[in-house]
C-alpha atoms as a PDB file:
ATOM      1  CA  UNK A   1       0.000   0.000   0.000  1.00  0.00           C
ATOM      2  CA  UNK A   2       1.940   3.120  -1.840  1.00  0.00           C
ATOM      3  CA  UNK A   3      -0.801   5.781  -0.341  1.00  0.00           C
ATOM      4  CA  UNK A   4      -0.391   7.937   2.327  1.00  0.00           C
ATOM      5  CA  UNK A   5      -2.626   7.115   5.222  1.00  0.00           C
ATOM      6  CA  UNK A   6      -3.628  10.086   7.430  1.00  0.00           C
ATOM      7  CA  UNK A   7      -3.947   9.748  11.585  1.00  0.00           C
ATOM      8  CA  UNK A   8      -5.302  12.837  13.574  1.00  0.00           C
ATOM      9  CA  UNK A   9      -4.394  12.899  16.878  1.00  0.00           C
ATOM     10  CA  UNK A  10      -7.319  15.073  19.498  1.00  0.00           C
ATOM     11  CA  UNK A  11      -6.771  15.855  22.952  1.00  0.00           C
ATOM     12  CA  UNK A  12      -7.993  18.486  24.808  1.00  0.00           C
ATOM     13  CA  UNK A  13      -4.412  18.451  26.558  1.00  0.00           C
ATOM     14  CA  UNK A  14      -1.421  18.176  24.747  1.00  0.00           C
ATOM     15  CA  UNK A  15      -2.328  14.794  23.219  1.00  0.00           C
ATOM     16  CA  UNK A  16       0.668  12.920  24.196  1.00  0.00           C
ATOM     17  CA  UNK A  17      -1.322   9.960  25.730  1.00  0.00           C
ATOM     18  CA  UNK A  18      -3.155   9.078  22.488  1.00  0.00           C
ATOM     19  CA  UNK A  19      -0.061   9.799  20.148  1.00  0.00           C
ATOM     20  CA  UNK A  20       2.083   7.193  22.145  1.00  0.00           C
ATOM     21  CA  UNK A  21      -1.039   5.009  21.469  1.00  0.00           C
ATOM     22  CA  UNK A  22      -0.848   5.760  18.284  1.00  0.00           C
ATOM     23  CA  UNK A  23       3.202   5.468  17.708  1.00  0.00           C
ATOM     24  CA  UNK A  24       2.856   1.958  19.235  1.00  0.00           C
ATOM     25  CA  UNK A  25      -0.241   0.925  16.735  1.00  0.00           C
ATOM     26  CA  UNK A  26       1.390   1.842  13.791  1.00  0.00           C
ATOM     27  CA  UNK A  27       4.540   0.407  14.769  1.00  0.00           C
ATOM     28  CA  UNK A  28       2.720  -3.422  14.366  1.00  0.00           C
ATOM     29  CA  UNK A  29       2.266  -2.523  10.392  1.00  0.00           C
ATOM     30  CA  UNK A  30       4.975  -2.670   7.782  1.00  0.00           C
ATOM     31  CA  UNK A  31       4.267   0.835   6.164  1.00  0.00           C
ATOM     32  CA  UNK A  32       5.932   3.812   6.687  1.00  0.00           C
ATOM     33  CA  UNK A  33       2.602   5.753   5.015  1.00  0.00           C
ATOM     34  CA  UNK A  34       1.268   7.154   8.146  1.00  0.00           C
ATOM     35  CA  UNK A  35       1.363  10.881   8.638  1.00  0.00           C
ATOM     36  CA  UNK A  36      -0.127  11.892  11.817  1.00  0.00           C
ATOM     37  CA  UNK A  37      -1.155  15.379  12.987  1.00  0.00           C
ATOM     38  CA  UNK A  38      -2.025  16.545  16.276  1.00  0.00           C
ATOM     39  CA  UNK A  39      -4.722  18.834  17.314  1.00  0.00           C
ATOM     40  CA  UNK A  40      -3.880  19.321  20.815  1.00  0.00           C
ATOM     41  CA  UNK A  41      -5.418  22.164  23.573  1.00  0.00           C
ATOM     42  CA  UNK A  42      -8.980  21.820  22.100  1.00  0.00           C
ATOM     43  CA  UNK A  43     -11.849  23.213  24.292  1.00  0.00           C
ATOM     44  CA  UNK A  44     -14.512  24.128  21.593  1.00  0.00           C
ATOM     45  CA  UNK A  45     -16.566  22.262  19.477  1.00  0.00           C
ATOM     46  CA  UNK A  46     -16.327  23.672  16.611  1.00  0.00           C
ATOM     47  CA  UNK A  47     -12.601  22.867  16.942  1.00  0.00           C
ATOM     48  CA  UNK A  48     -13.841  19.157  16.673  1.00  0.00           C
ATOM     49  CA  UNK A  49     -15.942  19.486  13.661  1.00  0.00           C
ATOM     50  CA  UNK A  50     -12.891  21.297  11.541  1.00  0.00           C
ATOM     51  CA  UNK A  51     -10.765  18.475  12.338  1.00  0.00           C
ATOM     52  CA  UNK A  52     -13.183  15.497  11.627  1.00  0.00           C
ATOM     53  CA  UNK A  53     -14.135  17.615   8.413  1.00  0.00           C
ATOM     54  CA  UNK A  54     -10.471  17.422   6.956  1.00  0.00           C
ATOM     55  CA  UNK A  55     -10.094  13.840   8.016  1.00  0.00           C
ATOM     56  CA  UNK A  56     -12.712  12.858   5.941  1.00  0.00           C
ATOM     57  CA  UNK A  57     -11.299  14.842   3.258  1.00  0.00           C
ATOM     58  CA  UNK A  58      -8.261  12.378   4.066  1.00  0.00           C
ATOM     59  CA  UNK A  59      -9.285   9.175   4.557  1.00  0.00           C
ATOM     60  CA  UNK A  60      -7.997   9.017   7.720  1.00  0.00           C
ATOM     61  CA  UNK A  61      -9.306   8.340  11.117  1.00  0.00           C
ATOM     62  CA  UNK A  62      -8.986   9.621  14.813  1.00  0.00           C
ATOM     63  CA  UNK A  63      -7.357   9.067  18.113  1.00  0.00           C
ATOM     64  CA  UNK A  64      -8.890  11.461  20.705  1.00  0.00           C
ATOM     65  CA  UNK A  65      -8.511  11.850  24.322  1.00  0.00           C
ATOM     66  CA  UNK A  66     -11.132  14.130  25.739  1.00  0.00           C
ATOM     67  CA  UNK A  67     -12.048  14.354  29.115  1.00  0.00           C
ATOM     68  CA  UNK A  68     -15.119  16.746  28.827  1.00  0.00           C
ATOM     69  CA  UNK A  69     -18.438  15.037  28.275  1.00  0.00           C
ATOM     70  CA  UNK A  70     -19.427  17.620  25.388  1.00  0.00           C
ATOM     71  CA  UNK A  71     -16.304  17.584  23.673  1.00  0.00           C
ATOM     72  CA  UNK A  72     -16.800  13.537  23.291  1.00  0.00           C
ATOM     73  CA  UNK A  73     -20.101  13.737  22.380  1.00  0.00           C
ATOM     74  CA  UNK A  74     -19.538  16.312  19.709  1.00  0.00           C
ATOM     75  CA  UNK A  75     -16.892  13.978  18.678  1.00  0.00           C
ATOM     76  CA  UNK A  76     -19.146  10.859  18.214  1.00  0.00           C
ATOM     77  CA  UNK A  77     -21.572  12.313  16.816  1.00  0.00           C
ATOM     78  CA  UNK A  78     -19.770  14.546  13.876  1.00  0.00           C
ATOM     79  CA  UNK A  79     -17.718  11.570  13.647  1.00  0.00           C
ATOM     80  CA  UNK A  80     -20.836   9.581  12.561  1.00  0.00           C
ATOM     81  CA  UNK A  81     -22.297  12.010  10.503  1.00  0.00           C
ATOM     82  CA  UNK A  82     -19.653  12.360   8.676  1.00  0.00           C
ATOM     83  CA  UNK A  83     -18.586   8.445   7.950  1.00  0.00           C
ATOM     84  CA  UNK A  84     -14.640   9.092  10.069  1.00  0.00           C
ATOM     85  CA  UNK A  85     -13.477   6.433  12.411  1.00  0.00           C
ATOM     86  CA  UNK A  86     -12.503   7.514  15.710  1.00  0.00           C
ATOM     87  CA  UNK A  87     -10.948   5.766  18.409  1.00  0.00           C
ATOM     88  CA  UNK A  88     -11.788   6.590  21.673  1.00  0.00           C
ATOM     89  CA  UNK A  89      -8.528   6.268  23.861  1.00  0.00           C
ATOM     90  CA  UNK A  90      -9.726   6.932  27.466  1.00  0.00           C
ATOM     91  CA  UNK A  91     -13.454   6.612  27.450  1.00  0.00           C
ATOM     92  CA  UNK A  92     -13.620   3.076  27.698  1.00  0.00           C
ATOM     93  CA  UNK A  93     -11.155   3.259  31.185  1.00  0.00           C
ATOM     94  CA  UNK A  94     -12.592   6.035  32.426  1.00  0.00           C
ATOM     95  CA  UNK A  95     -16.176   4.545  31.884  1.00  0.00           C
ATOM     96  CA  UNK A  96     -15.163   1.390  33.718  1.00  0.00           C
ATOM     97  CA  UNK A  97     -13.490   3.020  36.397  1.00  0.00           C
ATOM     98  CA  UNK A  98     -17.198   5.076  37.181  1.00  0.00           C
ATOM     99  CA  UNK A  99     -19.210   1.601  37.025  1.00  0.00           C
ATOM    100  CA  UNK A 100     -16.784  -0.248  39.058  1.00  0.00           C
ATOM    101  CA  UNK A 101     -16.161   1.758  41.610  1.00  0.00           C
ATOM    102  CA  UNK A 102     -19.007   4.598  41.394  1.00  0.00           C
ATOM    103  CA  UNK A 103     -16.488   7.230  41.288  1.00  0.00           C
ATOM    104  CA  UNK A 104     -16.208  10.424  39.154  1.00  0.00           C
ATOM    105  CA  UNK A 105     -13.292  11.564  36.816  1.00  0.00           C
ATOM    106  CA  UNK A 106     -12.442  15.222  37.709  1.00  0.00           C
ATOM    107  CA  UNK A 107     -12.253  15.902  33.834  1.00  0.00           C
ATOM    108  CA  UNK A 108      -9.183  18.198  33.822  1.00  0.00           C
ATOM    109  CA  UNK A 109      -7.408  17.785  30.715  1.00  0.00           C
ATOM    110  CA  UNK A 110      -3.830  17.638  31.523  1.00  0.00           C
ATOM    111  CA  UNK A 111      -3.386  15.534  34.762  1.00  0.00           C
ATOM    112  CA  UNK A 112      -0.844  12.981  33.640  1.00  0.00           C
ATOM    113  CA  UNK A 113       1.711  16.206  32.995  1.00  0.00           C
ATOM    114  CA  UNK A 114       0.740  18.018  35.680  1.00  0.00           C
ATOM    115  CA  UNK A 115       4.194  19.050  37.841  1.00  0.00           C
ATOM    116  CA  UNK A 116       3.592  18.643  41.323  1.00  0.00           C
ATOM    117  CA  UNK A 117       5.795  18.873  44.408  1.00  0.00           C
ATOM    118  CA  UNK A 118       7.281  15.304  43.789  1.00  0.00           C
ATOM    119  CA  UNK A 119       8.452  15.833  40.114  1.00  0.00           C
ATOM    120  CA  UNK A 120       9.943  18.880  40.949  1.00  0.00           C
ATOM    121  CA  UNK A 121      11.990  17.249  43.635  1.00  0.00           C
ATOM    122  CA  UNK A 122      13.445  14.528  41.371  1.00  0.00           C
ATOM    123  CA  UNK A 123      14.132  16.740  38.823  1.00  0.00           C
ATOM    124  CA  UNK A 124      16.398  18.347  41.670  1.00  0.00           C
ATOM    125  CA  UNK A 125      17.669  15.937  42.985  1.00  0.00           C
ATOM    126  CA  UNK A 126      19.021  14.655  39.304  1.00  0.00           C
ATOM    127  CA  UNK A 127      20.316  18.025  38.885  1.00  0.00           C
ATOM    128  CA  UNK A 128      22.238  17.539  42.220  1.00  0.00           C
ATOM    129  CA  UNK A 129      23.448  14.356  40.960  1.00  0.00           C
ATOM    130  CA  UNK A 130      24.940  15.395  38.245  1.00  0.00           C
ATOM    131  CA  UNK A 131      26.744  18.468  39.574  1.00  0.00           C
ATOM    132  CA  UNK A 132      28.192  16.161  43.015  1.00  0.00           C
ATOM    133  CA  UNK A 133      29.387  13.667  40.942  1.00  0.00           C
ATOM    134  CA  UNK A 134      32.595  11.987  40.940  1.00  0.00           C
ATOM    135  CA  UNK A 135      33.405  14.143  44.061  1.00  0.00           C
ATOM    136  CA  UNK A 136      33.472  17.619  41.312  1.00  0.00           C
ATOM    137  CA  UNK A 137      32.613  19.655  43.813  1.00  0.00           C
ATOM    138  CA  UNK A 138      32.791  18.251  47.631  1.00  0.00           C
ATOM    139  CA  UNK A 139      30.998  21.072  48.837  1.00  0.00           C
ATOM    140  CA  UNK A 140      28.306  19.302  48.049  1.00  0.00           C
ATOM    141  CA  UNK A 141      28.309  16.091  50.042  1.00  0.00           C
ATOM    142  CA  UNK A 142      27.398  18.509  53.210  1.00  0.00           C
ATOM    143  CA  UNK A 143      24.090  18.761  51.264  1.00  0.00           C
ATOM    144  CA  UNK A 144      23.492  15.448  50.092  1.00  0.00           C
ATOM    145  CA  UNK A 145      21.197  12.706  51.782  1.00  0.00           C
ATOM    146  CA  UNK A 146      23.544   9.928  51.054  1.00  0.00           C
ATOM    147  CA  UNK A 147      27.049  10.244  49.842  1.00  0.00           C
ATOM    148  CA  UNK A 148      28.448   6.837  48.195  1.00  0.00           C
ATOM    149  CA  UNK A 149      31.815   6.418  48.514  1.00  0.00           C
ATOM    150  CA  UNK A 150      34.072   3.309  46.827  1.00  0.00           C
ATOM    151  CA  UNK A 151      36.974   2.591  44.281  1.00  0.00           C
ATOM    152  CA  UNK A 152      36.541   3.407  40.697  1.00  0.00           C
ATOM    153  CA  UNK A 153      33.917   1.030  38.926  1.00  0.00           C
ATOM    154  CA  UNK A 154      31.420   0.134  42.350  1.00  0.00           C
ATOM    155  CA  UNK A 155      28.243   1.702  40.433  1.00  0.00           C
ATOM    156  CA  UNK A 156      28.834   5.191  42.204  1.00  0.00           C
ATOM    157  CA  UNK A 157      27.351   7.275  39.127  1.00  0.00           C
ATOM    158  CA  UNK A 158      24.404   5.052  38.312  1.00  0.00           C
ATOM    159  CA  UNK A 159      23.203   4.433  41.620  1.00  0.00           C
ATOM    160  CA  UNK A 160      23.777   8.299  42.486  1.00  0.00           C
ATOM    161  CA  UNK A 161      21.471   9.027  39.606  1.00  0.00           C
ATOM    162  CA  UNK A 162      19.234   6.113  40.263  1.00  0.00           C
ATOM    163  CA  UNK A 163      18.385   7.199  43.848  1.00  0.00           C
ATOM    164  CA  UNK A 164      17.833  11.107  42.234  1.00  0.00           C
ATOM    165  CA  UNK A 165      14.890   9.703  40.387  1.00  0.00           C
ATOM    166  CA  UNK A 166      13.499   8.685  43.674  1.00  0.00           C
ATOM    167  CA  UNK A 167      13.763  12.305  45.213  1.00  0.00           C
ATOM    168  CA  UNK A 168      16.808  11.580  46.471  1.00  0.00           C
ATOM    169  CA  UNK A 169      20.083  14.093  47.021  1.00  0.00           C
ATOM    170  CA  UNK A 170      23.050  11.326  46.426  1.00  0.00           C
ATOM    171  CA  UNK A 171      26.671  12.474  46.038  1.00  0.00           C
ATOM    172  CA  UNK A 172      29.507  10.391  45.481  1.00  0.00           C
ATOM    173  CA  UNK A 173      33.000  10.202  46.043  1.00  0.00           C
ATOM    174  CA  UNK A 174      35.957   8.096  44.526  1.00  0.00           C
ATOM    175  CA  UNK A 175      38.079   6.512  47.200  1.00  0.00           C
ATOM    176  CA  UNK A 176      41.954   6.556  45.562  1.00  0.00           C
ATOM    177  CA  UNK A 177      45.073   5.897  47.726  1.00  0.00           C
ATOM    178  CA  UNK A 178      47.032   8.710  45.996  1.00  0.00           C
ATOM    179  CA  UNK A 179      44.266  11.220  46.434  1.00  0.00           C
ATOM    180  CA  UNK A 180      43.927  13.375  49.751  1.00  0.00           C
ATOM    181  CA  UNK A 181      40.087  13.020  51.540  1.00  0.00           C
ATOM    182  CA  UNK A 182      38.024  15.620  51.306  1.00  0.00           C
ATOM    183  CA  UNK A 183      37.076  17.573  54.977  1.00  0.00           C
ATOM    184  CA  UNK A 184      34.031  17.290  53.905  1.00  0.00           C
ATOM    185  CA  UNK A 185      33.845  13.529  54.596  1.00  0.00           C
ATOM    186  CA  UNK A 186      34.502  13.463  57.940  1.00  0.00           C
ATOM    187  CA  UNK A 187      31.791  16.580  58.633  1.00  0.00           C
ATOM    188  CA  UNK A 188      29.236  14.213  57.932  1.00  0.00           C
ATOM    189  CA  UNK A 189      26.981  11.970  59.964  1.00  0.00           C
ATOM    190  CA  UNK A 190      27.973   7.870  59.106  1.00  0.00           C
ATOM    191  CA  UNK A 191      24.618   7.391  58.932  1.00  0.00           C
ATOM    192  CA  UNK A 192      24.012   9.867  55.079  1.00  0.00           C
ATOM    193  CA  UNK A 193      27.168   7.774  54.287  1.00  0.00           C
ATOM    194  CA  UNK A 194      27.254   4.690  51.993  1.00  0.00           C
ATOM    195  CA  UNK A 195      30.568   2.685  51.120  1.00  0.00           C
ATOM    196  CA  UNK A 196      30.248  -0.141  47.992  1.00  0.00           C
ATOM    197  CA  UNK A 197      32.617  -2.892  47.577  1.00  0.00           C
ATOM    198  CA  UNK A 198      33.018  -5.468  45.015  1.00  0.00           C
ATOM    199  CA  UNK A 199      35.320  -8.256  44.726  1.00  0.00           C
ATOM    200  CA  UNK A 200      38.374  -7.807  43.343  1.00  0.00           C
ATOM    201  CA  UNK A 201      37.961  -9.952  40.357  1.00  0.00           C
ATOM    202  CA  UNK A 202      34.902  -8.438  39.296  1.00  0.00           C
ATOM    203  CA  UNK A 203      36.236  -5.366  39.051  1.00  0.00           C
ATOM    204  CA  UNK A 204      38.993  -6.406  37.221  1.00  0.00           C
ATOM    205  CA  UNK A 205      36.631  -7.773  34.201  1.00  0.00           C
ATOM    206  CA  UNK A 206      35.044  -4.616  34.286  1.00  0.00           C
ATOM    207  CA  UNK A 207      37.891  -1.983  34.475  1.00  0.00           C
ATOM    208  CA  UNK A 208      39.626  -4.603  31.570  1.00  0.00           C
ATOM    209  CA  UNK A 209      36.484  -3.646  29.597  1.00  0.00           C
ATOM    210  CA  UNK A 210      36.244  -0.508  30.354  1.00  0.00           C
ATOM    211  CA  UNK A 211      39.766   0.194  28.830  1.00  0.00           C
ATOM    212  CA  UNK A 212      38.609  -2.107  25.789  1.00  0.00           C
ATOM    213  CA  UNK A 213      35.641   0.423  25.521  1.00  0.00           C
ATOM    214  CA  UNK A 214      38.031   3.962  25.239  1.00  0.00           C
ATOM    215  CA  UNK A 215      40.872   1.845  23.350  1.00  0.00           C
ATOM    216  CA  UNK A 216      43.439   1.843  26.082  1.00  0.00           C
ATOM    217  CA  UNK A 217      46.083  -0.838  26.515  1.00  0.00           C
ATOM    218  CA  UNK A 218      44.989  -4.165  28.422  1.00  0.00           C
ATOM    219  CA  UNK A 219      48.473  -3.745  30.638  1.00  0.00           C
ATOM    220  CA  UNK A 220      47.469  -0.196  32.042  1.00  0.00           C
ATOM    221  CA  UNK A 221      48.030   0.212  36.006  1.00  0.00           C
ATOM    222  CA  UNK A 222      43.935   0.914  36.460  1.00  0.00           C
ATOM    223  CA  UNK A 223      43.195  -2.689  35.687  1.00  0.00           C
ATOM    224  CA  UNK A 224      45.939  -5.140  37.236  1.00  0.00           C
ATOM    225  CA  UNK A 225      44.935  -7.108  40.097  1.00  0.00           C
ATOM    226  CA  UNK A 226      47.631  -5.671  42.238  1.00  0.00           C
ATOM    227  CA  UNK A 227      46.263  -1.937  42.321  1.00  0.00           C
ATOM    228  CA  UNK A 228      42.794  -2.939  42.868  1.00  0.00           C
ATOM    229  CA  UNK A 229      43.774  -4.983  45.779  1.00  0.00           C
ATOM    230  CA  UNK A 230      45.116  -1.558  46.896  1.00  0.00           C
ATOM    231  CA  UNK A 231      42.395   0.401  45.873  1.00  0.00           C
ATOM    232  CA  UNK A 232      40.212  -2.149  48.031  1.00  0.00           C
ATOM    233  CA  UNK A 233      42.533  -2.013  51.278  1.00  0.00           C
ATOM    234  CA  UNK A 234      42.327   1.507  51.491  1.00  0.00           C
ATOM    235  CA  UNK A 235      38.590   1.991  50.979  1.00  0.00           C
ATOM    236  CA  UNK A 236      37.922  -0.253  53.439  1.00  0.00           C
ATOM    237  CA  UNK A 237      40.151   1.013  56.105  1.00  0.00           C
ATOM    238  CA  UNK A 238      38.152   4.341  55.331  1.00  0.00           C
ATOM    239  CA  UNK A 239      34.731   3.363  55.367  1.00  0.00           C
ATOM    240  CA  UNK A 240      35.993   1.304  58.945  1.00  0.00           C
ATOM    241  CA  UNK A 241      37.347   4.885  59.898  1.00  0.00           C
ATOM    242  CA  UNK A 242      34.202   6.551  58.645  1.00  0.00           C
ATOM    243  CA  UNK A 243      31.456   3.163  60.201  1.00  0.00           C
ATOM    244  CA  UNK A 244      29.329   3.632  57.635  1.00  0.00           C
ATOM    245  CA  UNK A 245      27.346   0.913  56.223  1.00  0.00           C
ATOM    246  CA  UNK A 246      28.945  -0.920  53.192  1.00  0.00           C
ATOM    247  CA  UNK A 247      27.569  -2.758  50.549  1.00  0.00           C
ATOM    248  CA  UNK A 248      29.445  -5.439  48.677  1.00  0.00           C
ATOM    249  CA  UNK A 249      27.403  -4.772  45.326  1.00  0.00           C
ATOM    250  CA  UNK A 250      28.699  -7.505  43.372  1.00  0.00           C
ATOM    251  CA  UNK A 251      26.237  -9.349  40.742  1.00  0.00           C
ATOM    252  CA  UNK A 252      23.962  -7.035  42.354  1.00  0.00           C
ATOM    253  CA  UNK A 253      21.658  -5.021  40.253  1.00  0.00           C
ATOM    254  CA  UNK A 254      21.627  -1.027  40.681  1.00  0.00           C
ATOM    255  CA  UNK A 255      17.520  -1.529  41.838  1.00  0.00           C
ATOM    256  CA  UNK A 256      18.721  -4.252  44.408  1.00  0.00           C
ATOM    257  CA  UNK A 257      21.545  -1.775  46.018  1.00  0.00           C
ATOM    258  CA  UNK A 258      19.621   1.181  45.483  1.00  0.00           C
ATOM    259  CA  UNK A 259      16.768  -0.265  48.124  1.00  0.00           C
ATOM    260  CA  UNK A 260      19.158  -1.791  50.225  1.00  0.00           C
ATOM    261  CA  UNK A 261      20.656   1.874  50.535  1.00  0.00           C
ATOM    262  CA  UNK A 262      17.099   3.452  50.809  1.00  0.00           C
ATOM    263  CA  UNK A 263      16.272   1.011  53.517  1.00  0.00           C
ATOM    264  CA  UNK A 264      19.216   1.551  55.447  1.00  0.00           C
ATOM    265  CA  UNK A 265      19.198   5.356  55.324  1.00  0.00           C
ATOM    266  CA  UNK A 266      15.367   4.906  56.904  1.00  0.00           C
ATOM    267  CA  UNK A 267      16.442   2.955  59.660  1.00  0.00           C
ATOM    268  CA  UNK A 268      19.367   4.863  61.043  1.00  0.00           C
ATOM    269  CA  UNK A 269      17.876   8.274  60.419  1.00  0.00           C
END
């Protein structure tokens, strides 16, 4: 099939919901015909009518999510009139959630986007992340609700960013031999502090890979079992100096850590 197919997308929001629908539909057919065009922010009816009108012009058919009774009902009914398929995305759901449990929708277009206090604080708390990473700034670590601390390759970064999209301030630190701690460190309760471990030989496939990945040589220093036998002495005499709570995180995944860590900061705080 050569012709172009045409897909309107209607929302009296921004329409997201019914074009991800839609995205994910399409994606099931072997054409690459489908032009789709989104009429998003509609609150009139005659809004509805233009649109059906130049669909059936098309060919095409409709996706709609509308949350206001005469918005859908202007939509089925010009959309029978006038011969156009449309799809009703959340009717059906919202119409099963009133006869199940007798409740009604507050039909505000919008809600799934809507930024409340709890997106704002991830979105933070990534941003913190990201600029207390690595131990960049240590200034930061006074500010964070956990600091992670460990040798190079212990899931620092990932688990500091994983724990941000939980609301969570996490800054980490790299524990090196050669490299003189940070004040900060020992300003802050051992309870906000979090030391992973791994065993040696795991972190020796993965710093071996990691200098496969940036084309370094195989021989390098970083990734002999010698230094990170090193590297692993002197972390854990600090996080002993330090009694924080350490986490040996190896063949552990970053969700499995990241709710030990969670857990543990609840039950010392």
């Amino acid at each position: 099939m050569n012709e172009q197919q045409h897909l309107y997308i209607c929302s009296d929001s921004i329409g997201e919901t019914a074009d991800a629908v839609a995205r994910a539909t399409i994606r099931q057919f072997n054409t690459e015909q489908v032009k789709i065009k989104r009429y998003g922010h509609i609150s009139q009816e005659k809004e509805i009518i233009l649109m059906l009108q130049e669909a059936a012009a098309a060919g095409g058919f409709v996706a709609y999510t509308l949350v206001q009774p005469e918005l859908r009902d202007t939509m089925k009914a010009e959309a029978h009139r006038l011969g156009v398929r449309a799809v009703d995305i959340m009717g059906p759901m919202l119409q099963a959630f009133m006869d199940t449990y007798g409740d009604s929708p507050k039909r505000k277009p919008g809600l799934l986007h809507e930024m409340d206090a709890d997106y704002f604080r991830r979105v933070d708390a990534i941003e913190f992340a990201v600029k207390y990473d690595d131990g960049k700034d240590t200034r930061g670590m006074l500010q964070a609700e956990v600091v992670l601390i460990g040798v190079s390759r212990t899931s620092k970064t990932p688990l500091s960013i994983f724990l941000a999209h939980k609301g969570i301030k996490a800054a980490n630190l790299p524990l090196i031999p050669e490299v003189k701690l940070p004040s900060e460190l020992f300003k802050i309760p051992n309870n906000r502090i979090i030391g992973l471990t791994m065993d040696a030989d795991h972190i020796l496939q993965i710093r071996q890979e990691r200098l496969k990945a940036v084309g370094l040589p195989l021989g390098s220093k970083y990734a002999t079992s010698g230094r990170i036998q090193e590297e692993l002495q002197y972390a854990n005499s600090i996080m002993k100096q330090l009694g924080c709570t350490v986490i040996n995180v190896t063949n552990k995944a970053i969700e499995e850590t990241a709710g030990i860590i969670v857990e543990t900061i609840q039950i010392r705080s």
